[in-house]
PDB file of N, CA and C in Angstrom:
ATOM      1  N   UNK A   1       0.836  -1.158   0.000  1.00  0.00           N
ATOM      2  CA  UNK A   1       0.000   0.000   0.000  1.00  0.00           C
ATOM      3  C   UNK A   1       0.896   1.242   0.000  1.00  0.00           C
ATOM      4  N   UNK A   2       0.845   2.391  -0.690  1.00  0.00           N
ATOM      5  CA  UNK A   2       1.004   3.491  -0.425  1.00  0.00           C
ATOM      6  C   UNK A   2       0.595   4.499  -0.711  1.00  0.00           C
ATOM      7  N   UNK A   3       1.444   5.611  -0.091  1.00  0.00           N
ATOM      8  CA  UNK A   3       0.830   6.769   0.073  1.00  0.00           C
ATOM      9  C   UNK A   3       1.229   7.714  -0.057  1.00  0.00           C
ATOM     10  N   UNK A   4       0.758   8.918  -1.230  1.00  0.00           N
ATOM     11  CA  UNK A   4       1.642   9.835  -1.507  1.00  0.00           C
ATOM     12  C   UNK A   4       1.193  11.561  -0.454  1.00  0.00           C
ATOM     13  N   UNK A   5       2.369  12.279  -0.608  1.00  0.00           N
ATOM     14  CA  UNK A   5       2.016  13.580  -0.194  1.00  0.00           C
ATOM     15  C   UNK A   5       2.526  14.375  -0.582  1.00  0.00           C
ATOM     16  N   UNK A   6       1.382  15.222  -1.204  1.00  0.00           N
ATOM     17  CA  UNK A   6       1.746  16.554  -2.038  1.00  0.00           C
ATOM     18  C   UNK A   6       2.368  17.547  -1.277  1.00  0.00           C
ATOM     19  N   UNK A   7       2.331  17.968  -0.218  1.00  0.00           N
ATOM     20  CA  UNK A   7       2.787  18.881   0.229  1.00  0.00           C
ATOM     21  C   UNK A   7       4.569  18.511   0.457  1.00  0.00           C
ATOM     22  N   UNK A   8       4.922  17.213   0.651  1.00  0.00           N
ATOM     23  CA  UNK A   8       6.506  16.919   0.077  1.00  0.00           C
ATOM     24  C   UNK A   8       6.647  16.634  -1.065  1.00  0.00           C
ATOM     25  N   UNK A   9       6.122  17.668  -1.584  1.00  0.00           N
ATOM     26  CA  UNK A   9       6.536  17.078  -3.087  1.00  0.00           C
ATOM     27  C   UNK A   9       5.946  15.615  -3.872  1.00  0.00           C
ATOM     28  N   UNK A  10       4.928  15.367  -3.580  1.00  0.00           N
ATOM     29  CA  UNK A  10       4.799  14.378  -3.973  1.00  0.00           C
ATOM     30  C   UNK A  10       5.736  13.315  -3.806  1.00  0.00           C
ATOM     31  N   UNK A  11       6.109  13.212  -2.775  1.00  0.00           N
ATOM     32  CA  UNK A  11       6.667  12.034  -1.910  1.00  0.00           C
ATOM     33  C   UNK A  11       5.978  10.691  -1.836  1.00  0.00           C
ATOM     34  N   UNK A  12       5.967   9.438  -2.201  1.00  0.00           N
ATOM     35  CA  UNK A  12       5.281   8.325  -1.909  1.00  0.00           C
ATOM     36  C   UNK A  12       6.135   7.550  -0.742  1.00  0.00           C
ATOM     37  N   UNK A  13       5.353   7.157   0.099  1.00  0.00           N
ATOM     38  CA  UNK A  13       5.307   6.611   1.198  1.00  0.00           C
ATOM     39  C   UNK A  13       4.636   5.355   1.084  1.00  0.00           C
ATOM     40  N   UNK A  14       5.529   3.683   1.920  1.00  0.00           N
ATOM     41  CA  UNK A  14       5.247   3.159   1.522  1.00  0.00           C
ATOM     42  C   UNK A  14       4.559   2.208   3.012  1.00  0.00           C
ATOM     43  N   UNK A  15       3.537   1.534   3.044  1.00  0.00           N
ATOM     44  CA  UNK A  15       2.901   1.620   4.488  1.00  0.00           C
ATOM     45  C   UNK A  15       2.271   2.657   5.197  1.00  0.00           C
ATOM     46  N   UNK A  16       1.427   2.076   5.886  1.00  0.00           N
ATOM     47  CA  UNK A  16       0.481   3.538   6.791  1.00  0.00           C
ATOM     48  C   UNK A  16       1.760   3.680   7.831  1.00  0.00           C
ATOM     49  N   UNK A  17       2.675   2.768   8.527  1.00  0.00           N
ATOM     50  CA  UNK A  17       3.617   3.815   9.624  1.00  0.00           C
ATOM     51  C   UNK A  17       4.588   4.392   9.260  1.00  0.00           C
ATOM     52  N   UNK A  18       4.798   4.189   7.640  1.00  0.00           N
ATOM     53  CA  UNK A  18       6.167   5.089   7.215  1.00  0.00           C
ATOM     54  C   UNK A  18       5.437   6.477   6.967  1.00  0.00           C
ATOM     55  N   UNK A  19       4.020   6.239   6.302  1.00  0.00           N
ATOM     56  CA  UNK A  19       3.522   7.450   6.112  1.00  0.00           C
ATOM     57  C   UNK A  19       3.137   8.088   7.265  1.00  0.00           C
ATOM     58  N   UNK A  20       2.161   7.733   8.003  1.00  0.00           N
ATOM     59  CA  UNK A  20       2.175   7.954   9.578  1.00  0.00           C
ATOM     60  C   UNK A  20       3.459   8.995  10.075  1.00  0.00           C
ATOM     61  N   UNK A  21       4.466   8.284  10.130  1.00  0.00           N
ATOM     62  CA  UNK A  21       6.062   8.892  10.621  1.00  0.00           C
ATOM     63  C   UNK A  21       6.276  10.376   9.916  1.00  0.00           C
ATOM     64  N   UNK A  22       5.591  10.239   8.713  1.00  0.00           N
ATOM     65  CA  UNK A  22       6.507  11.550   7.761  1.00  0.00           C
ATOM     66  C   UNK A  22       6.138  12.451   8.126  1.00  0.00           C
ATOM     67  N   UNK A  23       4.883  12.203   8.802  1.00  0.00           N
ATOM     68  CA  UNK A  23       4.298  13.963   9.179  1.00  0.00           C
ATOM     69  C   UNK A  23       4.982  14.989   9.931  1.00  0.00           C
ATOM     70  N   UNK A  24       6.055  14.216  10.768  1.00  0.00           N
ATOM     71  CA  UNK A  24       6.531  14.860  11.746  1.00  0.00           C
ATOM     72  C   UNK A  24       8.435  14.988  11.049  1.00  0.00           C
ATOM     73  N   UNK A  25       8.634  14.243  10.129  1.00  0.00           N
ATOM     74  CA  UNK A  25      10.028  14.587   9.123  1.00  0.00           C
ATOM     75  C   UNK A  25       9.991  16.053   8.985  1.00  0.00           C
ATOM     76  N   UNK A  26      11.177  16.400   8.340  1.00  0.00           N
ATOM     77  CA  UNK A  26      11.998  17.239   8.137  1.00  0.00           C
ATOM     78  C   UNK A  26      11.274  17.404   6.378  1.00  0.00           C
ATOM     79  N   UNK A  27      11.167  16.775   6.010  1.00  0.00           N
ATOM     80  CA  UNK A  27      10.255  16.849   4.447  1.00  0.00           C
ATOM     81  C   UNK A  27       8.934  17.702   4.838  1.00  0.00           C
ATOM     82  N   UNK A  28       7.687  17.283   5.582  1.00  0.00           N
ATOM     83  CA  UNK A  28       7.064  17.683   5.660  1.00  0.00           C
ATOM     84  C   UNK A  28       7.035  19.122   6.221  1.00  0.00           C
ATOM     85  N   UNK A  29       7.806  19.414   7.070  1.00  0.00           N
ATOM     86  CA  UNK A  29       7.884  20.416   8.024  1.00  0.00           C
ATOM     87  C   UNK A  29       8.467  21.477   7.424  1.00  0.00           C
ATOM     88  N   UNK A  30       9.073  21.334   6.353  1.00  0.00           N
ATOM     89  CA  UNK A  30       9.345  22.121   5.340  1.00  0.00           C
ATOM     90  C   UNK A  30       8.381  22.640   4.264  1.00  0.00           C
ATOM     91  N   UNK A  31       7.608  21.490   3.952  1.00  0.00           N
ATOM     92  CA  UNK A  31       6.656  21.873   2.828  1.00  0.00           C
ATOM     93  C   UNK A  31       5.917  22.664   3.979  1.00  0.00           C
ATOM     94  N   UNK A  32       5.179  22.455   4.784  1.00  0.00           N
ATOM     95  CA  UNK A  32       3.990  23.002   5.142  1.00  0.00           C
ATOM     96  C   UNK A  32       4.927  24.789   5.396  1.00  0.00           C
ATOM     97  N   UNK A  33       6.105  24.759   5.703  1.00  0.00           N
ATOM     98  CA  UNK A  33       6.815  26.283   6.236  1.00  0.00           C
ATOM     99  C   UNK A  33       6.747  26.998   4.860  1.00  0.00           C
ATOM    100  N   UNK A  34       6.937  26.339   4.111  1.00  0.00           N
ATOM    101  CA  UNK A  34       6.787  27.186   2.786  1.00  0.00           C
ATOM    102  C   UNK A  34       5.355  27.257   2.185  1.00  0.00           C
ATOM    103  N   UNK A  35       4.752  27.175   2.937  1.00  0.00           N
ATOM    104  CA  UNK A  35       3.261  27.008   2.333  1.00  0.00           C
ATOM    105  C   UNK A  35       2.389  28.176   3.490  1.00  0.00           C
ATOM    106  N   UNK A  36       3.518  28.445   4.624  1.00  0.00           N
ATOM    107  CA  UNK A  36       3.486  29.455   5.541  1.00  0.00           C
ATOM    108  C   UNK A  36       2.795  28.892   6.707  1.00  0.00           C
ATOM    109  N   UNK A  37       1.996  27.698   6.681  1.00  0.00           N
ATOM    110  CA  UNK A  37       1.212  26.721   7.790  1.00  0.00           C
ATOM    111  C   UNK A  37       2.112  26.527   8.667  1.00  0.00           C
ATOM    112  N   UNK A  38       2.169  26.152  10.458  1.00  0.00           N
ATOM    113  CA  UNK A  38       2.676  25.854  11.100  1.00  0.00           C
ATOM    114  C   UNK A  38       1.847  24.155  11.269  1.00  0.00           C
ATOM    115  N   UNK A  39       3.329  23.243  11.098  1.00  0.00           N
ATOM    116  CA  UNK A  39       3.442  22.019  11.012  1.00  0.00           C
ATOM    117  C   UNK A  39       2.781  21.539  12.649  1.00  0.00           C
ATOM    118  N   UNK A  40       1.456  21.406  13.183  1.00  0.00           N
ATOM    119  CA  UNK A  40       0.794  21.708  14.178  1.00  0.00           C
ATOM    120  C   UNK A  40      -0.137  20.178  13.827  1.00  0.00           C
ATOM    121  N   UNK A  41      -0.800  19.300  15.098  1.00  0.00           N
ATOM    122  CA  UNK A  41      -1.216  18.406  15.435  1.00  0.00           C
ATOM    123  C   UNK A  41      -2.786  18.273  14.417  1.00  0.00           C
ATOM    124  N   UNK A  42      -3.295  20.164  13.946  1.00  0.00           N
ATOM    125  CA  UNK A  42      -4.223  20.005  13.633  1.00  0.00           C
ATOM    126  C   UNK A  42      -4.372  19.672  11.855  1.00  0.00           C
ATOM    127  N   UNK A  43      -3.196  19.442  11.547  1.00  0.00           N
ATOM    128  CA  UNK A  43      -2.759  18.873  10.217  1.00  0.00           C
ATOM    129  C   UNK A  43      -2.603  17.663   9.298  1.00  0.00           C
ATOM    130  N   UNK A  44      -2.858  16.424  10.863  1.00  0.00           N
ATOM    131  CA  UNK A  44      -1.930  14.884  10.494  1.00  0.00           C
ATOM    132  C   UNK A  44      -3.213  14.926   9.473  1.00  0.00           C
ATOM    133  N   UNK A  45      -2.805  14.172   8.951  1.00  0.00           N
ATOM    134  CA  UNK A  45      -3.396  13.511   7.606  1.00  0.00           C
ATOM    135  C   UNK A  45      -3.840  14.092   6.444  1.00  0.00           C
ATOM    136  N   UNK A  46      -3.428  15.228   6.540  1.00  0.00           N
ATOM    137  CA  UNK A  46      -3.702  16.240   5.436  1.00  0.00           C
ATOM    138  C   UNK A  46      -2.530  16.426   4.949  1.00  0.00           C
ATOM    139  N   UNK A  47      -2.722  16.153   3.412  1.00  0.00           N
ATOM    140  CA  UNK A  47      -1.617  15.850   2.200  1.00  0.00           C
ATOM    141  C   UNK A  47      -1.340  16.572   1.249  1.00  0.00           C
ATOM    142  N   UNK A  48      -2.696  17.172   0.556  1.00  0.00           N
ATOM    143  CA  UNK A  48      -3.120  17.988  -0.623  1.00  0.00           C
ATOM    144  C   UNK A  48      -2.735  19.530   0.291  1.00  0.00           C
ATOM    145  N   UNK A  49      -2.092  20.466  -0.903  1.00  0.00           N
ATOM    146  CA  UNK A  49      -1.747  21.620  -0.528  1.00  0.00           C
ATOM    147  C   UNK A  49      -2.928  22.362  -0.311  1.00  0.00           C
ATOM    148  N   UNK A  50      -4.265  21.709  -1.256  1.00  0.00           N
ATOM    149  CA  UNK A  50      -5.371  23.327  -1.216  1.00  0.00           C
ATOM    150  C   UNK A  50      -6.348  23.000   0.031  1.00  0.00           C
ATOM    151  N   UNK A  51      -6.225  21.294   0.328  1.00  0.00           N
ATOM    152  CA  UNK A  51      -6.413  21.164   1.769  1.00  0.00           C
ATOM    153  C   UNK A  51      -5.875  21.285   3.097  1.00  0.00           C
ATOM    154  N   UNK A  52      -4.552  22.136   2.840  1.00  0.00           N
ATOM    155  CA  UNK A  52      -3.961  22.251   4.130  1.00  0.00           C
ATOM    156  C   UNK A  52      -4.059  23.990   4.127  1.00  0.00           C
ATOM    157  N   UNK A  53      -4.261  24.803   3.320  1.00  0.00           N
ATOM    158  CA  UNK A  53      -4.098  25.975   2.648  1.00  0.00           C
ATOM    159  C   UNK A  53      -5.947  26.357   3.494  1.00  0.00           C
ATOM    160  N   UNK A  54      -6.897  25.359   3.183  1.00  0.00           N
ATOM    161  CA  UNK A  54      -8.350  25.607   3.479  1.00  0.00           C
ATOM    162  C   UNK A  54      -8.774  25.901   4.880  1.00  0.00           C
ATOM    163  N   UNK A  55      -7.833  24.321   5.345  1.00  0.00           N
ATOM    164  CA  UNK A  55      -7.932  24.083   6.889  1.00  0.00           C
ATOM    165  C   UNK A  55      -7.184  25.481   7.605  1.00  0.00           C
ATOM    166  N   UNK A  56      -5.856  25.712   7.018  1.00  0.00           N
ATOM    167  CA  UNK A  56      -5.443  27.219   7.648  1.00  0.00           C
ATOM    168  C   UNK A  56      -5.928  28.386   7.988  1.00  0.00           C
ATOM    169  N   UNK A  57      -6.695  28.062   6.822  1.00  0.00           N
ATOM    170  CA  UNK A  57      -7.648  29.770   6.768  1.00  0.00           C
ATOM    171  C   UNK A  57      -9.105  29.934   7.466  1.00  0.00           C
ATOM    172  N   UNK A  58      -9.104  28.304   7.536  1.00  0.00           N
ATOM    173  CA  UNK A  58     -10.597  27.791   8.523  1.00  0.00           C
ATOM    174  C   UNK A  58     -10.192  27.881  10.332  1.00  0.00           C
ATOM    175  N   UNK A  59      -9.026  28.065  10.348  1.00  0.00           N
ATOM    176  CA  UNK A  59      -8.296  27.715  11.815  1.00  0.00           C
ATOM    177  C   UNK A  59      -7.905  29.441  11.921  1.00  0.00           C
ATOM    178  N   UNK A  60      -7.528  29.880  11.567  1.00  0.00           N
ATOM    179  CA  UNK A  60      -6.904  31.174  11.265  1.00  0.00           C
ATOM    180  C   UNK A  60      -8.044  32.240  11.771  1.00  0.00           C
ATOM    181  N   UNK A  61      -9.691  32.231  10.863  1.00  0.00           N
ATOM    182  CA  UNK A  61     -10.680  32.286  10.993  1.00  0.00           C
ATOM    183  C   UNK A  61     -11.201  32.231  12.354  1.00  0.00           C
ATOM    184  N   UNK A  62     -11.245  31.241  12.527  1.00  0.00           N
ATOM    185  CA  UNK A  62     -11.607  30.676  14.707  1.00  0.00           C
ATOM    186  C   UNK A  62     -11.086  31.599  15.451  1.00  0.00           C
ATOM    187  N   UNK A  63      -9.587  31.840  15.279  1.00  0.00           N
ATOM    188  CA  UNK A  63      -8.454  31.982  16.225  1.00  0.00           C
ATOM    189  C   UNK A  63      -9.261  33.688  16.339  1.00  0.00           C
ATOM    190  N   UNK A  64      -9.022  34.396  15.087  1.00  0.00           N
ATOM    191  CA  UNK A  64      -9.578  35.419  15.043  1.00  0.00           C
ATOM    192  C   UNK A  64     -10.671  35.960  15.835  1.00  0.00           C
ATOM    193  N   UNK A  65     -11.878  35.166  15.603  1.00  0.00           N
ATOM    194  CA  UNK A  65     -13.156  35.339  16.300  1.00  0.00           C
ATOM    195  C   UNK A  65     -12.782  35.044  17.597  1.00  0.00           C
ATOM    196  N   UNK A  66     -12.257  33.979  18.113  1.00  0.00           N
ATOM    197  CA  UNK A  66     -12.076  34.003  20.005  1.00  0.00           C
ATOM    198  C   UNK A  66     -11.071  35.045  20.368  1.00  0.00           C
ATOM    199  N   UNK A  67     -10.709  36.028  20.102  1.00  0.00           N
ATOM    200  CA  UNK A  67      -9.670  36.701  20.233  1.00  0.00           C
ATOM    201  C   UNK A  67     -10.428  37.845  21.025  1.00  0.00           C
ATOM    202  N   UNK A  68      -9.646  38.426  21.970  1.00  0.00           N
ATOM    203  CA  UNK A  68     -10.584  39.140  22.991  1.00  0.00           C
ATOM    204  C   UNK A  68     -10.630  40.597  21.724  1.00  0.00           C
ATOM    205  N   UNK A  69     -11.535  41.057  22.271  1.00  0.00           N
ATOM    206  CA  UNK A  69     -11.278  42.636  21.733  1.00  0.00           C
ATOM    207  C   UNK A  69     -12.027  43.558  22.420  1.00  0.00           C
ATOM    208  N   UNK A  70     -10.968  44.786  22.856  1.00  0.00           N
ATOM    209  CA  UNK A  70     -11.316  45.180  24.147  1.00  0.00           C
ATOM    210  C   UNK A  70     -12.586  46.440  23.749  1.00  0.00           C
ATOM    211  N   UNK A  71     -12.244  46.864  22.900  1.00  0.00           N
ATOM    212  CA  UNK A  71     -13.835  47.900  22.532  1.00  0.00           C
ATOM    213  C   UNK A  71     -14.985  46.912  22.473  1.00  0.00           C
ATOM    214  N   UNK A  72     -15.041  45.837  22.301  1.00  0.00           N
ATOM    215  CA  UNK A  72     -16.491  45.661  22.421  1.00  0.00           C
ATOM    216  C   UNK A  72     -16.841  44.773  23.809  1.00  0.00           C
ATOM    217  N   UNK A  73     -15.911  43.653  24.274  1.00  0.00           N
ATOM    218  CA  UNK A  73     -16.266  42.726  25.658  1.00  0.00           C
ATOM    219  C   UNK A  73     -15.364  43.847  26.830  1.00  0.00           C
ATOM    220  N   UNK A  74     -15.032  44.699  26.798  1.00  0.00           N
ATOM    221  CA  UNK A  74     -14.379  45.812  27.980  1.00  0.00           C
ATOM    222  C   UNK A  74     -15.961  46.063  28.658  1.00  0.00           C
ATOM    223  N   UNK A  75     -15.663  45.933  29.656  1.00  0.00           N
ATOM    224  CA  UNK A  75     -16.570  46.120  30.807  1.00  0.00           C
ATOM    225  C   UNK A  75     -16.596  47.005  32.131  1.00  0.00           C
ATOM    226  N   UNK A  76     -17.169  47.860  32.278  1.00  0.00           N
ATOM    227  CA  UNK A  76     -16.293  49.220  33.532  1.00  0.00           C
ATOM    228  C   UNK A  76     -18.155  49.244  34.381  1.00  0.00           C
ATOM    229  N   UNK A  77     -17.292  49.889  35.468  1.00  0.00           N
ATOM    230  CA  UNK A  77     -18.653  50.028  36.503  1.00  0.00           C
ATOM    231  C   UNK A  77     -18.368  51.521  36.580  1.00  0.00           C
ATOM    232  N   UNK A  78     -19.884  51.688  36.858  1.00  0.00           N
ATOM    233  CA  UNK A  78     -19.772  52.968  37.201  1.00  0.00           C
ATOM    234  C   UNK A  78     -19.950  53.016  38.747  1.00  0.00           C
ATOM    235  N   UNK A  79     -20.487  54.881  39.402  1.00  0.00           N
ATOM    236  CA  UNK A  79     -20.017  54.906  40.842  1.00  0.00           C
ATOM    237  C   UNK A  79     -20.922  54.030  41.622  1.00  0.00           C
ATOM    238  N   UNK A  80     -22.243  53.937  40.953  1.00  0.00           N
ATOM    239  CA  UNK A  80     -23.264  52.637  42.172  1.00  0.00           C
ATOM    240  C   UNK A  80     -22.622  50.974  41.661  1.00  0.00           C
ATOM    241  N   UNK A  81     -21.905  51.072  40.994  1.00  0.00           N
ATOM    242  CA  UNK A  81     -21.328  49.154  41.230  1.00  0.00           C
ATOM    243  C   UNK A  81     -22.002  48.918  39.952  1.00  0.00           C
ATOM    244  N   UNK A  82     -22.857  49.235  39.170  1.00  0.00           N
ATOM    245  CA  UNK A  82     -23.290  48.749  37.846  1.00  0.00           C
ATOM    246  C   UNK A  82     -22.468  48.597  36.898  1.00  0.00           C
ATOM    247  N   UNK A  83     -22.116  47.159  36.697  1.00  0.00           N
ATOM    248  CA  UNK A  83     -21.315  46.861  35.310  1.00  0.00           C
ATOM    249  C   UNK A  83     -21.983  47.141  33.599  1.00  0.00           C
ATOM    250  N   UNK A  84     -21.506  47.973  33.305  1.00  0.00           N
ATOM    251  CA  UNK A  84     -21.991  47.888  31.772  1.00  0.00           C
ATOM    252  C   UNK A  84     -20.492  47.763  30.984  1.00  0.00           C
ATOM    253  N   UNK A  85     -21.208  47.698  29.261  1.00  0.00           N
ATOM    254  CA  UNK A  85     -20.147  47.326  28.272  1.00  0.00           C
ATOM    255  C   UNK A  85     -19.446  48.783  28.527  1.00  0.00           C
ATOM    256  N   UNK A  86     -18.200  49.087  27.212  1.00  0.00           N
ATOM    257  CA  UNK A  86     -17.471  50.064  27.616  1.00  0.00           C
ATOM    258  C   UNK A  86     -18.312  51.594  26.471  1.00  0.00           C
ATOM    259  N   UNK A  87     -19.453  50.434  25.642  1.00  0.00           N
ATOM    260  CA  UNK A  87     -19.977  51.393  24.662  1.00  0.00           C
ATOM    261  C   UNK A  87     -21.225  52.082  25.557  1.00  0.00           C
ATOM    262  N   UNK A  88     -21.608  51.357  26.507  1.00  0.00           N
ATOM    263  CA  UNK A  88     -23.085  51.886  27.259  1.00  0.00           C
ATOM    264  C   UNK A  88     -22.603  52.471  28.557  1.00  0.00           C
ATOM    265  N   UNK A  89     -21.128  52.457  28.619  1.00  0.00           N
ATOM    266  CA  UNK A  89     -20.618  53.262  29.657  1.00  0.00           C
ATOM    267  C   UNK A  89     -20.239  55.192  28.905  1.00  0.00           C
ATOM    268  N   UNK A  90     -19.909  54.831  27.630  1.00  0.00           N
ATOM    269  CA  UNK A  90     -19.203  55.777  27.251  1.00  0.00           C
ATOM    270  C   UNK A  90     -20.835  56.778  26.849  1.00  0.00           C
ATOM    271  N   UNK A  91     -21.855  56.323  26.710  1.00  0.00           N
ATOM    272  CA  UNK A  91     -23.164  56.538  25.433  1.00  0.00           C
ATOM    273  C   UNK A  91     -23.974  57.335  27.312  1.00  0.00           C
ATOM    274  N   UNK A  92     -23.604  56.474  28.464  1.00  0.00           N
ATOM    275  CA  UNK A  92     -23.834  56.897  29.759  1.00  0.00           C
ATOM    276  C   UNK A  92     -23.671  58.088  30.180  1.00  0.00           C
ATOM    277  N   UNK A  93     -21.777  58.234  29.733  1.00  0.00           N
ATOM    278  CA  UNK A  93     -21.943  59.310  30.480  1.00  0.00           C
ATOM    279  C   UNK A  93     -21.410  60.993  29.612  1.00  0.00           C
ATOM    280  N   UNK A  94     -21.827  60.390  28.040  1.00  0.00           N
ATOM    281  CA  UNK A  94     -21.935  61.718  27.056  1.00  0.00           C
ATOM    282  C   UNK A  94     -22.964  62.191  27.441  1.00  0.00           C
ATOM    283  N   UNK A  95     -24.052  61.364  28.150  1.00  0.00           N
ATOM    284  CA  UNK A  95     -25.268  61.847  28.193  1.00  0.00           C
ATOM    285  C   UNK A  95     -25.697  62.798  29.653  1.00  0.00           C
ATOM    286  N   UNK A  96     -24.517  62.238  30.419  1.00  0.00           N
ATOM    287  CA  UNK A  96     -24.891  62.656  31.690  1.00  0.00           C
ATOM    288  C   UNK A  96     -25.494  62.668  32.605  1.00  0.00           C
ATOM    289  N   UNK A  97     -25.684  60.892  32.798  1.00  0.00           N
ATOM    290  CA  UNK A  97     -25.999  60.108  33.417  1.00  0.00           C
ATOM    291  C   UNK A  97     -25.323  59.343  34.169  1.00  0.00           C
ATOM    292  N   UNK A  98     -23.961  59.641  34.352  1.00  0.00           N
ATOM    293  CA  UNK A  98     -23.263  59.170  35.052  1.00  0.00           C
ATOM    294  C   UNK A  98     -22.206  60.024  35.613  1.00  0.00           C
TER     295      UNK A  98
END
């Protein structure tokens, strides 16, 4: 049985533990660096460049969205202990209500 991978170049691998093994070679870890991907756990078995290129930008994507960002989850109290966001704090006290 084998098994090729595009991202080494079209490397054929011969057995699932030689192929298995390569992921973590010096072949692979190269292709994926030049492909700008970090050679990362969430990769094994992905071979094809426009599938490792997809998964990046699908992971990349995530990372983005959980990423704090302080203008909108910033949270401040005002002087009675009431927590609001930092937009219904600021909209608070243009108004002069706080």
């Amino acid at each position: 049985m084998y098994y090729s991978c595009e991202i080494c170049g079209n490397q054929t691998y011969r057995g699932p533990k030689a192929f298995q093994q390569h992921f973590s070679e010096w072949r692979h870890a190269h292709g994926m660096r030049c492909l700008g991907i970090p050679n990362t756990i969430h990769f094994a078995h992905v071979t094809k460049i426009e599938d490792a290129l997809a998964l990046w930008q699908r992971i990349r994507t995530m990372k983005e969205n959980e990423r704090w960002r302080p203008e909108l989850e910033e949270e401040l109290a005002d002087s009675s202990g009431n927590v609001v966001s930092r937009k219904t704090y600021e909209d608070l006290k243009r108004q002069g209500l706080l």
